[in-house]
N, C-alpha and C. Protein backbone atom coordinates (compact mmCIF):
# COMPACT_ATOMS: atom_id res chain seq x y z
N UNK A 1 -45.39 63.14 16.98
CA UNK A 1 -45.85 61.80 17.23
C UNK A 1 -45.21 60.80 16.26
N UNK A 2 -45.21 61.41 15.31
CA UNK A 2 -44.40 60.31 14.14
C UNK A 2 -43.03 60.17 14.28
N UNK A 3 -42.79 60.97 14.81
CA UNK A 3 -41.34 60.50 15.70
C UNK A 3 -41.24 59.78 16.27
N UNK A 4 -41.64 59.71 17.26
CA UNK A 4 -41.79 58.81 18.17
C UNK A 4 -41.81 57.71 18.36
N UNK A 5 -42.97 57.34 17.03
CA UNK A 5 -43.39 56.02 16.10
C UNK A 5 -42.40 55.68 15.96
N UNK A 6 -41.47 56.38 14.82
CA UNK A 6 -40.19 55.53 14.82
C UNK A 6 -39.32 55.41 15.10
N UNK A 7 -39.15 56.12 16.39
CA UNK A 7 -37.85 55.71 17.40
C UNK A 7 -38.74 54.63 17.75
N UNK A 8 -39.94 54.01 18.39
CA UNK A 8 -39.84 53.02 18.51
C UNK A 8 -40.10 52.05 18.26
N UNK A 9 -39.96 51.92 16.85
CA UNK A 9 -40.32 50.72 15.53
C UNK A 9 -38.79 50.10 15.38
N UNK A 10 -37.85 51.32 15.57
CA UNK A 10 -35.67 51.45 15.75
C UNK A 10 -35.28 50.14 16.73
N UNK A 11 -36.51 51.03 18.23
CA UNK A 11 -35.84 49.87 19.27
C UNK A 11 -36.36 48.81 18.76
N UNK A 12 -37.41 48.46 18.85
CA UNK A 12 -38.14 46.66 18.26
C UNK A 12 -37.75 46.41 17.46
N UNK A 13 -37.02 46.67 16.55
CA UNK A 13 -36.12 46.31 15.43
C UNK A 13 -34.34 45.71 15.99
N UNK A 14 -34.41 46.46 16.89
CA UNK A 14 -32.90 46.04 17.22
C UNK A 14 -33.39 44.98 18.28
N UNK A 15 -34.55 44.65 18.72
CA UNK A 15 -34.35 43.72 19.93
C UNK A 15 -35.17 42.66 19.35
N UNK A 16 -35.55 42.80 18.04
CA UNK A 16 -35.97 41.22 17.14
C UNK A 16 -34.90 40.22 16.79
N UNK A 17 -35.53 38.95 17.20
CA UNK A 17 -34.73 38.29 17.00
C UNK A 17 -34.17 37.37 15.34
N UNK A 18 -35.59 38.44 14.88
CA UNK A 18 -35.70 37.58 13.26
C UNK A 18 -34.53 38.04 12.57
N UNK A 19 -33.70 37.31 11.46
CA UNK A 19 -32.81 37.97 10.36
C UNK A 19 -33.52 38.31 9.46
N UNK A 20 -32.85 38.89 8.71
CA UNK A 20 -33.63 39.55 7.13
C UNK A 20 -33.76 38.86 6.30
N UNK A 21 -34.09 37.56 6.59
CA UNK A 21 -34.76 36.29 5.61
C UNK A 21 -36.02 35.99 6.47
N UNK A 22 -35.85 36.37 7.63
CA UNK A 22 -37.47 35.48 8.08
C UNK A 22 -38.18 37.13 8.39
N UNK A 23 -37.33 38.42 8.02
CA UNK A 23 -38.46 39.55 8.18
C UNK A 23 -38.85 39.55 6.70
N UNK A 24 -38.47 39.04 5.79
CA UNK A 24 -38.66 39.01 4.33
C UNK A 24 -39.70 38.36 4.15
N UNK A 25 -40.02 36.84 4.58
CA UNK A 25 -41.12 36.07 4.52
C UNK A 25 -42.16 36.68 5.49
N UNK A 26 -41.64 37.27 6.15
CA UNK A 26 -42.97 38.04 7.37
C UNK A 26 -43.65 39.02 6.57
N UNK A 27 -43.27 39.60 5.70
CA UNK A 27 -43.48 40.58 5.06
C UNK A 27 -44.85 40.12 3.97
N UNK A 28 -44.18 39.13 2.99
CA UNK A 28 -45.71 38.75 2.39
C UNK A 28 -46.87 37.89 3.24
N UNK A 29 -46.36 37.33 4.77
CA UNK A 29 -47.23 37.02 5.24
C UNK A 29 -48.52 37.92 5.64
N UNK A 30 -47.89 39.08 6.34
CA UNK A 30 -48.48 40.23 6.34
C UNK A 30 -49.41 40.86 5.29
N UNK A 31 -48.41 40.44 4.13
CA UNK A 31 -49.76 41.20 2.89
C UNK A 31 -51.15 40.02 2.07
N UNK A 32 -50.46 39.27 2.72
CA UNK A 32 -51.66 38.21 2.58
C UNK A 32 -52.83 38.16 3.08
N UNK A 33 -52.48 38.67 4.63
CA UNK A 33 -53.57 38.79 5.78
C UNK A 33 -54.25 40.23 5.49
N UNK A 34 -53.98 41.26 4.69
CA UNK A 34 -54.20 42.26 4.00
C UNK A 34 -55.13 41.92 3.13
N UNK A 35 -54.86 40.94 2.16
CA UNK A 35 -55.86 40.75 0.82
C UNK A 35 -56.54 39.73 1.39
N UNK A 36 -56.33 39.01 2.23
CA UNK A 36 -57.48 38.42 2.77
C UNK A 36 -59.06 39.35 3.35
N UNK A 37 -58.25 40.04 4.18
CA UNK A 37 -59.29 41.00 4.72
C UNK A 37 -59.80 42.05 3.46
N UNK A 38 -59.55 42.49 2.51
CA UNK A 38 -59.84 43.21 1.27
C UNK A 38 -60.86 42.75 0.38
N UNK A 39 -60.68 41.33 0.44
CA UNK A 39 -61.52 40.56 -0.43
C UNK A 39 -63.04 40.78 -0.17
N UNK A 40 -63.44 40.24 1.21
CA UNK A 40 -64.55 40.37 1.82
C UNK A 40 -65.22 41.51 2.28
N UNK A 41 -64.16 42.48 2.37
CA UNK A 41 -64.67 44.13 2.61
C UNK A 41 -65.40 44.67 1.51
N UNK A 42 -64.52 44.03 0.19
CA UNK A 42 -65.13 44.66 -1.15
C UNK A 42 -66.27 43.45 -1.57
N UNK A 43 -66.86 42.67 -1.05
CA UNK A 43 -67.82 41.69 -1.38
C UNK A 43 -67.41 40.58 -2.58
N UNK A 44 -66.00 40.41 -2.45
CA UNK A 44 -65.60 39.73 -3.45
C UNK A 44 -66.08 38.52 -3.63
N UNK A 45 -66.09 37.40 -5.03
CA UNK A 45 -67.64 36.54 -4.88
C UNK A 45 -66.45 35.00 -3.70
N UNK A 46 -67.04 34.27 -3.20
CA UNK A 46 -66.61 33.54 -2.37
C UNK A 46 -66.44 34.03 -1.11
N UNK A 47 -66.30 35.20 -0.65
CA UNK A 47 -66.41 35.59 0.90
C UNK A 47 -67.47 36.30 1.38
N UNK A 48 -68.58 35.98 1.19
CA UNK A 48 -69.44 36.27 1.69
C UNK A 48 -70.21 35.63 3.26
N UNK A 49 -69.66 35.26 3.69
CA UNK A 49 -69.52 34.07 4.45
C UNK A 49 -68.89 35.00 6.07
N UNK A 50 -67.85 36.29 5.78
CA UNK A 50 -67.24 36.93 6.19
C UNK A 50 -67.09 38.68 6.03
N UNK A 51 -67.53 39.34 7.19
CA UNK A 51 -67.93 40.06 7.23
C UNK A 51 -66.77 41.27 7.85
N UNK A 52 -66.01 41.92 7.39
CA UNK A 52 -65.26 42.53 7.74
C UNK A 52 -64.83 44.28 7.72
N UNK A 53 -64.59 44.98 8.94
CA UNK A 53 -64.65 46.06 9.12
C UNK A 53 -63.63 47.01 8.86
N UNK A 54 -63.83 48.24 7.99
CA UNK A 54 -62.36 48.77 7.40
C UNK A 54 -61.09 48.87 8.67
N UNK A 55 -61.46 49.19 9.71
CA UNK A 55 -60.24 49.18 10.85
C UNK A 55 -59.45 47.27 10.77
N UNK A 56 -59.93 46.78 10.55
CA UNK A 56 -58.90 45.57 10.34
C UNK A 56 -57.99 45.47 8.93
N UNK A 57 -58.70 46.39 8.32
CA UNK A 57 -57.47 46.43 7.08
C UNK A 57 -56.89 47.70 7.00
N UNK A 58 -57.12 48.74 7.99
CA UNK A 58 -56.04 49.55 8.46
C UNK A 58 -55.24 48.80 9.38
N UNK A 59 -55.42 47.90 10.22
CA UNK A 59 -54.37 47.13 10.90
C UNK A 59 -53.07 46.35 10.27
N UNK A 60 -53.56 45.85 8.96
CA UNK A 60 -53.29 45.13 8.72
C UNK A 60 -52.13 46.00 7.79
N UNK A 61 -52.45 47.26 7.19
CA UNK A 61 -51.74 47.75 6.45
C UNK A 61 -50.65 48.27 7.48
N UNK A 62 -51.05 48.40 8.35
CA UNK A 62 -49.55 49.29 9.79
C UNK A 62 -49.13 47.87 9.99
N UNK A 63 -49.57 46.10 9.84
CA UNK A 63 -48.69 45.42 10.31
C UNK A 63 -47.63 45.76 8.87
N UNK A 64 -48.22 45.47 7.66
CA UNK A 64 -47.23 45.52 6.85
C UNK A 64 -46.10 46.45 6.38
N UNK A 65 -46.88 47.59 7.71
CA UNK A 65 -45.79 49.07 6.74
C UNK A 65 -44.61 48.93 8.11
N UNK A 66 -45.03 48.19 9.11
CA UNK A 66 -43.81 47.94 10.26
C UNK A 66 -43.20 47.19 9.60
N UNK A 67 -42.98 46.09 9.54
CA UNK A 67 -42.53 45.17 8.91
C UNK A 67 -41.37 45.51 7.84
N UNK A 68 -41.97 45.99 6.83
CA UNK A 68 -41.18 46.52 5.90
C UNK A 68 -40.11 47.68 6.64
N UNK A 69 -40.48 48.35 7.38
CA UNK A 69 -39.82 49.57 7.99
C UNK A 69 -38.92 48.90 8.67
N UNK A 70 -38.94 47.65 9.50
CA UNK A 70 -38.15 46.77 9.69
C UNK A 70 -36.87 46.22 9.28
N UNK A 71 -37.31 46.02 8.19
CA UNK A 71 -36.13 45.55 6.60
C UNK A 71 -34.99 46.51 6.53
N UNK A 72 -36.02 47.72 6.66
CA UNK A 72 -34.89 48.84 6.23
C UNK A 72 -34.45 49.50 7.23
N UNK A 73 -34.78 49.60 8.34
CA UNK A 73 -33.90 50.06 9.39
C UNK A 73 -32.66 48.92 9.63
N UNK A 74 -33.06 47.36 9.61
CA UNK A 74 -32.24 46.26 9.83
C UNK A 74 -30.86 46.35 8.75
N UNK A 75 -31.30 46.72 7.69
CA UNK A 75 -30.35 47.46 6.57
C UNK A 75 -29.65 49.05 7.13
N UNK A 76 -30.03 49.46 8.08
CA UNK A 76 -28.98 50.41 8.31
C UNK A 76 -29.70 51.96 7.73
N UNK A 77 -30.95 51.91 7.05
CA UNK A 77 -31.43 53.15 6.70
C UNK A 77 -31.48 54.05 7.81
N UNK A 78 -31.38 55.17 7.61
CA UNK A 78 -32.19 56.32 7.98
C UNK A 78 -33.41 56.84 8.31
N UNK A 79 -33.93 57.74 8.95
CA UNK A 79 -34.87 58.10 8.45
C UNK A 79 -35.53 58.90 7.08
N UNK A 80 -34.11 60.27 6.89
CA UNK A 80 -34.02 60.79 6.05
C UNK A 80 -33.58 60.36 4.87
N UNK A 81 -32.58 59.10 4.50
CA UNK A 81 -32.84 58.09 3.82
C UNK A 81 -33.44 57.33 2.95
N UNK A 82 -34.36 56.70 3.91
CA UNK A 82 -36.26 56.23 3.60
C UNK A 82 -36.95 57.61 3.08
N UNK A 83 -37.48 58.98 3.33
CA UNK A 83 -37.98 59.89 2.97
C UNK A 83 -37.57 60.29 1.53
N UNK A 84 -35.96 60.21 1.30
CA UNK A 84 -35.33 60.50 0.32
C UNK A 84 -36.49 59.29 -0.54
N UNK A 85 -35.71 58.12 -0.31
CA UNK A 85 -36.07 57.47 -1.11
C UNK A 85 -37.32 57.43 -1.60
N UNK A 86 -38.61 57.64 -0.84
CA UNK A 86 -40.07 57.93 -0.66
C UNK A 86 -40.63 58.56 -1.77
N UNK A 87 -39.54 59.92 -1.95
CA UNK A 87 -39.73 61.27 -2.41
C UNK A 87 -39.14 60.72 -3.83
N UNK A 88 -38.37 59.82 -4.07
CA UNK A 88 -37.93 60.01 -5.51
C UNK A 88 -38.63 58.78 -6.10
C-alpha cells in the first residue's frame, strides 16, 4: 500500500503546476494549519473557544508530509534516496 501511496504522490507531483518556491511556502503554510489545530487539542490558554479532534491533526500532518514529499520528488529524489536519507 505504501507503494502505491507514492507512486501516486510521483504522478501529482509531476502534474502540479506549483514551482519549488510556491511548494516551499506551501509547506509552512501547511505546518501552521498543524499548530493551529495542536494548540486547542492540547487546551492551550486562548483556544478554548475551539474544540478539536486528533484525526484533524493527523490530516494535517499527511498534508504536510505530502507536501514536503513533493519538494523532493520535484528535486529528482528517489525513493530509496529519501529512505537513505531518513535512515541517516
Amino acid at each position: 500500500m505504501i507503494k502505491n501511496t507514492l507512486e501516486l504522490v510521483k504522478v501529482l507531483t509531476d502534474r502540479d503546476t506549483k514551482n519549488l518556491s510556491q511548494k516551499g511556502l506551501k509547506l509552512p503554510e501547511e505546518c501552521g494549519e498543524l499548530s493551529k489545530n495542536i494548540l486547542p487539542y492540547e487546551g492551550a490558554a486562548g483556544t478554548f473557544n475551539r474544540f478539536i479532534q486528533k484525526e484533524k491533526i493527523a490530516d494535517n500532518c499527511v498534508d504536510t508530509i505530502l507536501v514536503a514529499l513533493s519538494i523532493a520528488y520535484s528535486l529528482g529524489y528517489s525513493d530509496d534516496e529519501l529512505a537513505a536519507i531518513m535512515l541517516k
